[in-house]
Protein backbone atom coordinates (compact mmCIF):
# COMPACT_ATOMS: atom_id res chain seq x y z
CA UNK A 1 -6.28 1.36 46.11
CA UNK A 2 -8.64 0.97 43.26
CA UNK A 3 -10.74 -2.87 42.66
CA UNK A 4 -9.65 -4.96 40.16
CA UNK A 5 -11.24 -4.65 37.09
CA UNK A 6 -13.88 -7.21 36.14
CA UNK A 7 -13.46 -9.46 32.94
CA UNK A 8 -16.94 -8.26 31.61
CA UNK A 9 -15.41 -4.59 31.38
CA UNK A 10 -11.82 -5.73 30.40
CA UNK A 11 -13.13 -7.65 27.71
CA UNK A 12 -14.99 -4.59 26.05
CA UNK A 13 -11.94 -2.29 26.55
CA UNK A 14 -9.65 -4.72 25.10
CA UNK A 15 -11.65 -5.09 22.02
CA UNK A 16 -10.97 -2.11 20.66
CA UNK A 17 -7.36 -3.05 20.51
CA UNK A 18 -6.97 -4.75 16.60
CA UNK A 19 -5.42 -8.28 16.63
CA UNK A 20 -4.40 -10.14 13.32
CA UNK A 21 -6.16 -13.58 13.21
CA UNK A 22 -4.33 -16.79 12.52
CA UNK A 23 -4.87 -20.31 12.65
CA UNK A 24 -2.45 -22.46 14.80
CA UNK A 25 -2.34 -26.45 14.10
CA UNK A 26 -0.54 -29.45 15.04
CA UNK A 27 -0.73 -33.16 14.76
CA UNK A 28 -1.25 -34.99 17.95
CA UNK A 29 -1.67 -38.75 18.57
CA UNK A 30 -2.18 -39.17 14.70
CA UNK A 31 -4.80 -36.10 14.10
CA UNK A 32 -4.63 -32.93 13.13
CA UNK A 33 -5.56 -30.13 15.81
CA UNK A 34 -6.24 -26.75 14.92
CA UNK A 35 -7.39 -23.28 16.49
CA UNK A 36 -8.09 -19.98 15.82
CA UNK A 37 -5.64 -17.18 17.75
CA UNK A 38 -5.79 -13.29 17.75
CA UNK A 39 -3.07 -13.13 20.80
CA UNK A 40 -0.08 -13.57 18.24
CA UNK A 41 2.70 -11.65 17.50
CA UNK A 42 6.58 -11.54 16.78
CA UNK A 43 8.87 -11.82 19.51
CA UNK A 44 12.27 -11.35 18.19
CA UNK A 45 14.21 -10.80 14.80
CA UNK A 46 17.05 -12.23 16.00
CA UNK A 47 16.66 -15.35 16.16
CA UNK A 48 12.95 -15.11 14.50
CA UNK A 49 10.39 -16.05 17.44
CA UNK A 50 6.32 -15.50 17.92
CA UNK A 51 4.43 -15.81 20.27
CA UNK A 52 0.67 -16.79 20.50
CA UNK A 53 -1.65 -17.82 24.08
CA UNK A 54 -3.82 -20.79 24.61
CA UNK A 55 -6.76 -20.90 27.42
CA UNK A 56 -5.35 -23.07 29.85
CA UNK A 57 -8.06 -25.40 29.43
CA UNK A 58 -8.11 -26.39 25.77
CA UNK A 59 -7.58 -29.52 23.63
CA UNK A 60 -5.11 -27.71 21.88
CA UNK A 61 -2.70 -26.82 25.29
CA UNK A 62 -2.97 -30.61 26.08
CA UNK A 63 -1.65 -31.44 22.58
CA UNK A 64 1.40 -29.08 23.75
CA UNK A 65 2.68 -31.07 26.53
CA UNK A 66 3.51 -33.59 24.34
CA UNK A 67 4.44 -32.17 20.42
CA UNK A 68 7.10 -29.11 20.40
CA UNK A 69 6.37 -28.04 16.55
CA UNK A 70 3.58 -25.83 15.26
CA UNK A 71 2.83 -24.10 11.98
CA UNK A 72 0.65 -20.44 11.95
CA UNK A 73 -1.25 -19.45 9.23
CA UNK A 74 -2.10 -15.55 8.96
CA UNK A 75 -5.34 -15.47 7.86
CA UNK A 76 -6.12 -12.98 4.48
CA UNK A 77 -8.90 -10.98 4.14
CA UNK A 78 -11.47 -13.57 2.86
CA UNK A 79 -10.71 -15.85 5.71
CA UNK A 80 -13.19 -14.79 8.21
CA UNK A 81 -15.43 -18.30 7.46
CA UNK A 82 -12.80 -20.01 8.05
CA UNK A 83 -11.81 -18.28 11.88
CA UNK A 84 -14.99 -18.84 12.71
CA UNK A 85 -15.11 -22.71 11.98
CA UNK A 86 -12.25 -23.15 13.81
CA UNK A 87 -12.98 -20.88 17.02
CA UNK A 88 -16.59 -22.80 17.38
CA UNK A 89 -16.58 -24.14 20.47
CA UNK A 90 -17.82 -28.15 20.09
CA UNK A 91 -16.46 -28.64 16.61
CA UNK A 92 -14.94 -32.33 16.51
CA UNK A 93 -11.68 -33.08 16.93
CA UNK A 94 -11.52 -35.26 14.10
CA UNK A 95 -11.44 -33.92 10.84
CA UNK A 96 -11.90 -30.31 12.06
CA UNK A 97 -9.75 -29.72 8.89
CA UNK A 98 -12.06 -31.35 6.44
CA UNK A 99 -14.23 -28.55 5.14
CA UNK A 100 -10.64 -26.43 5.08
CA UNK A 101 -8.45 -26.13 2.34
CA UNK A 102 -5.05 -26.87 3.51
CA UNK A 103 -1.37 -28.60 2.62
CA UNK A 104 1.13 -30.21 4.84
CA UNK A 105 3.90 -27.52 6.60
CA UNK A 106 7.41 -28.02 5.52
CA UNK A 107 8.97 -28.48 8.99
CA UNK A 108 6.68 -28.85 11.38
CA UNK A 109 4.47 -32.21 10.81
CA UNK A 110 1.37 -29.38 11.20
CA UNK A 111 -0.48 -28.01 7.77
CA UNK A 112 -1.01 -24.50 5.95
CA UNK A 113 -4.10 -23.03 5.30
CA UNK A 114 -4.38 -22.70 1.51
CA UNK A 115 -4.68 -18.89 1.13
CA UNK A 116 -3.73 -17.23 3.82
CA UNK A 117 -1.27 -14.07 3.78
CA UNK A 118 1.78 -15.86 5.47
CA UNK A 119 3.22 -19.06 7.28
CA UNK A 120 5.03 -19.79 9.62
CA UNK A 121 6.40 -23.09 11.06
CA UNK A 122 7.60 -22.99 14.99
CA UNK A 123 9.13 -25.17 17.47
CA UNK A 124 8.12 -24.32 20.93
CA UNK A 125 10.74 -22.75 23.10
CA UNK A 126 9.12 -21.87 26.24
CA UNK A 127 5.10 -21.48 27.32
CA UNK A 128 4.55 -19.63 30.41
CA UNK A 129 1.27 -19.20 32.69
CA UNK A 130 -0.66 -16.20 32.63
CA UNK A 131 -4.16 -16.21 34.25
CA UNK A 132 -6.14 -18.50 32.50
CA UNK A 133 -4.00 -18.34 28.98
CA UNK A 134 -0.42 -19.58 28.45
CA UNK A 135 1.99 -17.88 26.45
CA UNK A 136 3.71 -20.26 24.05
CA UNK A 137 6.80 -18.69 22.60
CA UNK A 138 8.57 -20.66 19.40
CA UNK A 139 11.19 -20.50 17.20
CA UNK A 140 10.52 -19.98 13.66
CA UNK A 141 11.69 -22.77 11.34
CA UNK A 142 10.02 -22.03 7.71
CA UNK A 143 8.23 -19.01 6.77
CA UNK A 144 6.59 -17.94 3.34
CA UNK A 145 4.49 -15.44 2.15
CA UNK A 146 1.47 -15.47 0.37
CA UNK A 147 -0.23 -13.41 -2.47
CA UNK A 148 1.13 -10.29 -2.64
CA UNK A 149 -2.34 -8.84 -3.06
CA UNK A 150 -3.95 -11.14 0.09
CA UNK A 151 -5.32 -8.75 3.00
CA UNK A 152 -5.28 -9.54 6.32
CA UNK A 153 -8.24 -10.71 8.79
CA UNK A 154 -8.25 -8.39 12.36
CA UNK A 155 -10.27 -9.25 15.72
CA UNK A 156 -12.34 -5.55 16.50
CA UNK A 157 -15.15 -5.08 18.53
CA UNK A 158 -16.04 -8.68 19.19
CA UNK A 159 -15.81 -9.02 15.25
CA UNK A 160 -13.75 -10.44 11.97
CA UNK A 161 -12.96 -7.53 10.07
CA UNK A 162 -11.30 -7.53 6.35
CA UNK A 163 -8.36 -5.36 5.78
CA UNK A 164 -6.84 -4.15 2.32
């Protein structure tokens, strides 16, 4: 039987796996919540789901016991400043949405991040533990997409990277 492997070398493996970046928000208790995700992806065509996981531990998991609707916004290419802002650990939780450009979602009482290469608005189906993440799966409400020229932003290596 072989050990476990260690987060320290998981982590580094698992890096070289690409992950689209996206920005997840919600309104809770009046505010606007957001964060920045690179475990997303589609679930099912039929009926249109996603999928994206939330450290067990985070503001943004308490604010999904109690709200059931969430918009995504896929970040393009140029977005990397705005990832980062919103992955920084100690940013407030008021106006965390200030300094970016965004408009309210059609469905889901969240916002859209002016810019970005698609949208999606979700109502929360199901969230299931696993490790120190839980899964949150959603049905899609609204979905639109952007600029038919906008890139996309990929997690690699520990970095943002632009793709065309």
């Amino acid at each position: 039987m072989s050990e476990a492997v260690g987060p320290d070398e998981f982590r580094a493996a698992v890096g070289r796996l690409p992950a689209g970046v996206a920005v997840i928000t919600l309104r809770w208790r009046g505010t606007l919540h957001a964060m920045t995700a690179s475990a997303i992806t589609s679930v099912s065509l039929d009926p249109p789901m996603l999928l994206f996981c939330v450290h067990t531990d985070a503001r943004f998991r308490d604010a999904l016991d109690d709200v059931d609707t969430w918009s995504v916004s896929v970040l393009a290419d140029d977005q990397g400043h705005t990832a980062d802002w919103l992955a920084s650990p100690g940013r407030p939780a008021i106006d965390q949405l200030a300094r970016v450009p965004h408009r309210p979602a059609p469905v889901s009482d969240a916002v859209w991040v002016d810019g970005a290469a698609a949208w999606f608005d979700c109502r929360t189906e199901s969230v299931h533990r696993a490790g120190d993440h839980d899964v949150v799966v959603g049905s899609v409400l609204a979905a639109e997409q952007g600029s038919a020229d906008a890139g996309g932003l990929v997690h690699l290596r520990g970095r943002l990277r632009p793709v065309r």
